[in-house]
N, C-alpha and C. Protein backbone atom coordinates (compact mmCIF):
# COMPACT_ATOMS: atom_id res chain seq x y z
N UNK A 1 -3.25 26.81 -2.22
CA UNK A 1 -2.84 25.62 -1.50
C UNK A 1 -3.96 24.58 -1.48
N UNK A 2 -5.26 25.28 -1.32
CA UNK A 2 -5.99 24.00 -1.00
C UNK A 2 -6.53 23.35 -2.35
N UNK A 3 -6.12 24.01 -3.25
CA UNK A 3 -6.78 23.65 -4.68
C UNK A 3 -5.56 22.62 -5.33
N UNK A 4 -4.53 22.69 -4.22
CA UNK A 4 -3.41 21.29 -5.21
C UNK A 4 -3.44 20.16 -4.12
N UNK A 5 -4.32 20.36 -2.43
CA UNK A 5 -4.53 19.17 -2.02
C UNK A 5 -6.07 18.39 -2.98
N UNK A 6 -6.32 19.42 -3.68
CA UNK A 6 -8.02 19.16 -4.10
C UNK A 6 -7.54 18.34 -5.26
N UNK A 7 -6.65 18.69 -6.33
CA UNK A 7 -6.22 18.19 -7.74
C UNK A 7 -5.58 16.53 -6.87
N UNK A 8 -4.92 17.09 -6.07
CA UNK A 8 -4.26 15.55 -5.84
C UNK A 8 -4.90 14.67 -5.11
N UNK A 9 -6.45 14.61 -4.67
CA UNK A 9 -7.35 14.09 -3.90
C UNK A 9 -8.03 13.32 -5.49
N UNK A 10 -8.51 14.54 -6.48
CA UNK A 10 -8.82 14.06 -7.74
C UNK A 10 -8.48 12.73 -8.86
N UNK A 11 -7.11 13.31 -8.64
CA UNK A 11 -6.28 12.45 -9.17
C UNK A 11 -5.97 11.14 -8.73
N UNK A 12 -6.08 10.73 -7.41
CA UNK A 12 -5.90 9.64 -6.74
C UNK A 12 -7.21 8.53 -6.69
N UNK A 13 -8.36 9.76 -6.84
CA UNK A 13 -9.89 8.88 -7.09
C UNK A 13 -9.95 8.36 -8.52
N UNK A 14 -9.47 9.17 -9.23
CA UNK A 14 -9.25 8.52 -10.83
C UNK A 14 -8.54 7.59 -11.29
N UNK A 15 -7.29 7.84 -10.38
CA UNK A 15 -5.94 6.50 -10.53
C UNK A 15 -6.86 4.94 -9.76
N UNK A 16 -7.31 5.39 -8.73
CA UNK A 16 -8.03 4.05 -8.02
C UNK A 16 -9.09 3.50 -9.19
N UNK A 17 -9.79 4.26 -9.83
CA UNK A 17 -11.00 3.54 -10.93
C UNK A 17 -10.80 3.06 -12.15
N UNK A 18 -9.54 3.69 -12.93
CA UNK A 18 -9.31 3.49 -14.04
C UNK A 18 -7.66 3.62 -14.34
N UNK A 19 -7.28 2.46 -15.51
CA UNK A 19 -6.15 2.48 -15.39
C UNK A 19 -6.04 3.42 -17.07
N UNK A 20 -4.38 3.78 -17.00
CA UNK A 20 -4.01 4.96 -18.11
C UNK A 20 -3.06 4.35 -18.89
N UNK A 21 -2.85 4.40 -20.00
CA UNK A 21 -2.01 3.65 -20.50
C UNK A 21 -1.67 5.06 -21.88
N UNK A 22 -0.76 4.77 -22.59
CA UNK A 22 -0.45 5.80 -23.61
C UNK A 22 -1.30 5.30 -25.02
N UNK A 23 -1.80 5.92 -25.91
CA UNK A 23 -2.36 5.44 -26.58
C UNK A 23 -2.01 4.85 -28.16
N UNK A 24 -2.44 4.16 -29.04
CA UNK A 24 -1.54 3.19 -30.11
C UNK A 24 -0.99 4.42 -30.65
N UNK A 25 -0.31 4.57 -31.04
CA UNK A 25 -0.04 5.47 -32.59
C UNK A 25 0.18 7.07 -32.06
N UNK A 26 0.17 6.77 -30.36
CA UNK A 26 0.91 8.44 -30.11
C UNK A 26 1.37 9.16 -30.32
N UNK A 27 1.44 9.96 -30.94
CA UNK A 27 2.84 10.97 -31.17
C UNK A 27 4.25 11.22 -30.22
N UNK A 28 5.36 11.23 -30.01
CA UNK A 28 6.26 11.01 -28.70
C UNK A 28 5.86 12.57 -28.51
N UNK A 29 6.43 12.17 -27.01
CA UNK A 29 6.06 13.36 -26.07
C UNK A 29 6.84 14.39 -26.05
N UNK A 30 6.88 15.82 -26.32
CA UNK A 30 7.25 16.89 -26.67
C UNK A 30 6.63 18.04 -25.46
N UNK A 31 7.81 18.59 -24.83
CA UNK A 31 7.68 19.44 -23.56
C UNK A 31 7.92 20.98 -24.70
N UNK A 32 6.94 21.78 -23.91
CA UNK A 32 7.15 22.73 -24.19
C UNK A 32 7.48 24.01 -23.00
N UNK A 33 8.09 25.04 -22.76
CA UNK A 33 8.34 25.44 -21.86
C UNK A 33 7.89 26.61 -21.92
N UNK A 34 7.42 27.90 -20.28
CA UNK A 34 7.31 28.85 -20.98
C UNK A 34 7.49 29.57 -19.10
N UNK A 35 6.00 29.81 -19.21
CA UNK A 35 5.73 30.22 -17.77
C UNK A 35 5.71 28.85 -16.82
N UNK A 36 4.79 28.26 -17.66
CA UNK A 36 5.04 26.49 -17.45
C UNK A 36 5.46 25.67 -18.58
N UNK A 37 5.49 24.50 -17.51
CA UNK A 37 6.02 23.79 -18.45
C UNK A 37 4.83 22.41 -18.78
N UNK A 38 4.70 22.31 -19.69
CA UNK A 38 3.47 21.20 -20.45
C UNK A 38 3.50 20.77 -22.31
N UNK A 39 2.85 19.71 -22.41
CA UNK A 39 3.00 18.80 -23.17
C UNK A 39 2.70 19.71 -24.65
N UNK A 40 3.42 19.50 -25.49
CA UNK A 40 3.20 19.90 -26.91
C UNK A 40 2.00 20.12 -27.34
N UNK A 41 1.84 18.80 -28.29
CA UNK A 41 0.41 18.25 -28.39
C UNK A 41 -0.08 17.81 -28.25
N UNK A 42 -0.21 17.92 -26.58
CA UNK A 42 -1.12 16.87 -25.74
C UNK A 42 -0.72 15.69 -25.03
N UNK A 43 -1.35 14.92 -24.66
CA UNK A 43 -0.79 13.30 -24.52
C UNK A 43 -2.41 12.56 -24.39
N UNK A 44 -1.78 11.82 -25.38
CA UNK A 44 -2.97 10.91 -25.88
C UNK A 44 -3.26 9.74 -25.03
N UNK A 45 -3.95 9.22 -24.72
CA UNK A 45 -3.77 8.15 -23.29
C UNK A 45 -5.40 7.44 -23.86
N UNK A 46 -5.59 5.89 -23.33
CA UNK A 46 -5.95 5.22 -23.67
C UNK A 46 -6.41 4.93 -21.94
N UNK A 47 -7.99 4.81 -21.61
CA UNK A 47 -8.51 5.03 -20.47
C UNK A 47 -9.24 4.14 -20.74
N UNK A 48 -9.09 2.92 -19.65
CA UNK A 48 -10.00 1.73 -18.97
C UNK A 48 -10.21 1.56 -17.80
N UNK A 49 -11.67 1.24 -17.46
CA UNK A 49 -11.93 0.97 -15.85
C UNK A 49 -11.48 0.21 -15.42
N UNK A 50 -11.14 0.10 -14.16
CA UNK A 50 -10.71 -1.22 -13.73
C UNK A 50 -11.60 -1.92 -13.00
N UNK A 51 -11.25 -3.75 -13.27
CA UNK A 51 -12.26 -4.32 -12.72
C UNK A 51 -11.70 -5.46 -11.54
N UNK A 52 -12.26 -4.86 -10.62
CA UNK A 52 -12.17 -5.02 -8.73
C UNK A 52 -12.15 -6.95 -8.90
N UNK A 53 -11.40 -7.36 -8.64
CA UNK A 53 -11.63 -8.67 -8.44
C UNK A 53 -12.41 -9.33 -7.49
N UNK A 54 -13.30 -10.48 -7.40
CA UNK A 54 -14.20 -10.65 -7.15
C UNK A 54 -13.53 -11.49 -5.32
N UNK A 55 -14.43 -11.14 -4.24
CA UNK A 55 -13.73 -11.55 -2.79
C UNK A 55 -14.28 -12.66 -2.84
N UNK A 56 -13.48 -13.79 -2.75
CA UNK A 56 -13.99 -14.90 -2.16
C UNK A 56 -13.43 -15.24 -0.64
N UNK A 57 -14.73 -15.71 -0.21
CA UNK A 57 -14.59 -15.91 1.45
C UNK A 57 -13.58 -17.26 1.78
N UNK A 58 -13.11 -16.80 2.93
CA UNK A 58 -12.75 -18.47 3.20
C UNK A 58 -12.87 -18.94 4.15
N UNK A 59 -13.07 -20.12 3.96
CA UNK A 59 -14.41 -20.56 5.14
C UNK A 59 -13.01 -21.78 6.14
N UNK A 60 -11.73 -21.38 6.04
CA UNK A 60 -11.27 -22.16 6.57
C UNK A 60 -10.66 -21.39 7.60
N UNK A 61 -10.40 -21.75 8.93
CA UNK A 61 -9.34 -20.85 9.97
C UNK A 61 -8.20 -21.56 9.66
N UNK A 62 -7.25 -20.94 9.32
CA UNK A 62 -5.71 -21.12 10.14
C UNK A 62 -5.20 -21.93 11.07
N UNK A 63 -4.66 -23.10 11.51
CA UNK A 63 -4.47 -23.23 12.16
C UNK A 63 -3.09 -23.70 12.93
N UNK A 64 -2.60 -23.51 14.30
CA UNK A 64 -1.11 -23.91 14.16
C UNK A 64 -0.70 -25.07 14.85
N UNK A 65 0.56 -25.43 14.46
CA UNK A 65 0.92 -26.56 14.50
C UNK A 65 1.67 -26.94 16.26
N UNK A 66 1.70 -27.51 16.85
CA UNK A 66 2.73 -26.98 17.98
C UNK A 66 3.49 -28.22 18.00
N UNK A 67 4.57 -27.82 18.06
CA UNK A 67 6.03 -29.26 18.09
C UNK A 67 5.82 -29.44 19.73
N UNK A 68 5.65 -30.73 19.68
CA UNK A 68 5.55 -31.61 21.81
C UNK A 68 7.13 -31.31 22.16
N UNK A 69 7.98 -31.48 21.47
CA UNK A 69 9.61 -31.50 21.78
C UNK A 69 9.81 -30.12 22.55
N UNK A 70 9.30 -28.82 22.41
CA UNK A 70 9.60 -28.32 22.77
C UNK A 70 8.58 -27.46 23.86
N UNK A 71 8.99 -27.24 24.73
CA UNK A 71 8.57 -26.99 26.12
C UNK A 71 8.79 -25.32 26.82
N UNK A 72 7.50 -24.71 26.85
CA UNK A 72 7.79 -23.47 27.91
C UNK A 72 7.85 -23.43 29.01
N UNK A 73 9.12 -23.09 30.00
CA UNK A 73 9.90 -22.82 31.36
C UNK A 73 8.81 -21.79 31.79
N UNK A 74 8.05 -21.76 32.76
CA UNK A 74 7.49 -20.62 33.86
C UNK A 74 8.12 -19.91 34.05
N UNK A 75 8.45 -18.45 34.00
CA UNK A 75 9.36 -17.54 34.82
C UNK A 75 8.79 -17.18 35.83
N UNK A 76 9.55 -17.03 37.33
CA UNK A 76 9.23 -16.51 38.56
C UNK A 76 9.27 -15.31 37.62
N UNK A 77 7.76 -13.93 38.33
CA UNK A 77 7.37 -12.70 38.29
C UNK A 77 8.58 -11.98 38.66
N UNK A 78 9.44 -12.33 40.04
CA UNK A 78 10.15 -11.34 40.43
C UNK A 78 11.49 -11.76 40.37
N UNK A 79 12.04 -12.66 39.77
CA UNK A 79 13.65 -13.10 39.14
C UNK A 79 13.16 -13.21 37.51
N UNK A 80 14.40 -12.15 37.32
CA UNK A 80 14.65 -12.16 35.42
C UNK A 80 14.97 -13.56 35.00
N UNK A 81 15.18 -13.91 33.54
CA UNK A 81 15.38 -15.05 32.89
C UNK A 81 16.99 -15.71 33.67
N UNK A 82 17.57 -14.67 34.34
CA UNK A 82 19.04 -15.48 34.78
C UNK A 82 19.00 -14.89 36.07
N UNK A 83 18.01 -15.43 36.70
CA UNK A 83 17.61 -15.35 38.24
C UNK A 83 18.40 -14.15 38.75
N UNK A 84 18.46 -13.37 38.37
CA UNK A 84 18.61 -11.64 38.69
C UNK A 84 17.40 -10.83 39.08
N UNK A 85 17.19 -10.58 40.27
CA UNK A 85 16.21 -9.57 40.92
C UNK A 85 15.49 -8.28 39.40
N UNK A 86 14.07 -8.43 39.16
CA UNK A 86 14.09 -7.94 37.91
C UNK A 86 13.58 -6.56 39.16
N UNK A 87 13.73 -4.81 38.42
CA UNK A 87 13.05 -4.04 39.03
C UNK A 87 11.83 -4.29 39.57
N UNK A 88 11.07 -3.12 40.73
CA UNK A 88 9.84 -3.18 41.12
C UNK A 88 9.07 -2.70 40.32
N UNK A 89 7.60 -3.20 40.02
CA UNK A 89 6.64 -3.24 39.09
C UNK A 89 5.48 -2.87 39.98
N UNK A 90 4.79 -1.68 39.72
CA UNK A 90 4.00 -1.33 39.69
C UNK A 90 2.34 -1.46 39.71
């Protein structure tokens, strides 16, 4: 058990660094079966690092817009939105 969380811990550090692609002039892929099941003759794959794109900062905040037209109502604490007694609060 802990040796196929280990392969798939492996595998996920390898997928993050480098990308896999099949390679020119492959041979097609041929399963062979037995006790297991795995590739004929192989699989030929074509392995490049990948390269992390570079962070640029941004030096601007966000900022929002607020429309004047529209206006927030105060709610009394202890009447709901349709002046209904809201429960006691704690």
């Amino acid at each position: 058990m802990f040796a196929s969380f280990e392969t798939v811990v492996a595998v996920a550090m390898l997928v993050r660094q480098f990308d896999f692609q099949m390679a020119l002039g492959a041979p097609p892929v041929k399963m062979t079966t037995g006790a297991t099941i795995h590739t004929t003759e192989g699989l030929n794959m074509t392995v490049t690092r990948r390269i992390k794109p570079p962070i640029v900062p941004i030096l601007e905040m966000p900022t929002l817009q607020m429309d004047s037209s529209v206006s927030i109502q105060e709610v009394d604490p202890v009447l709901g939105q349709k002046d209904e007694v809201s429960p006691a609060r704690s």
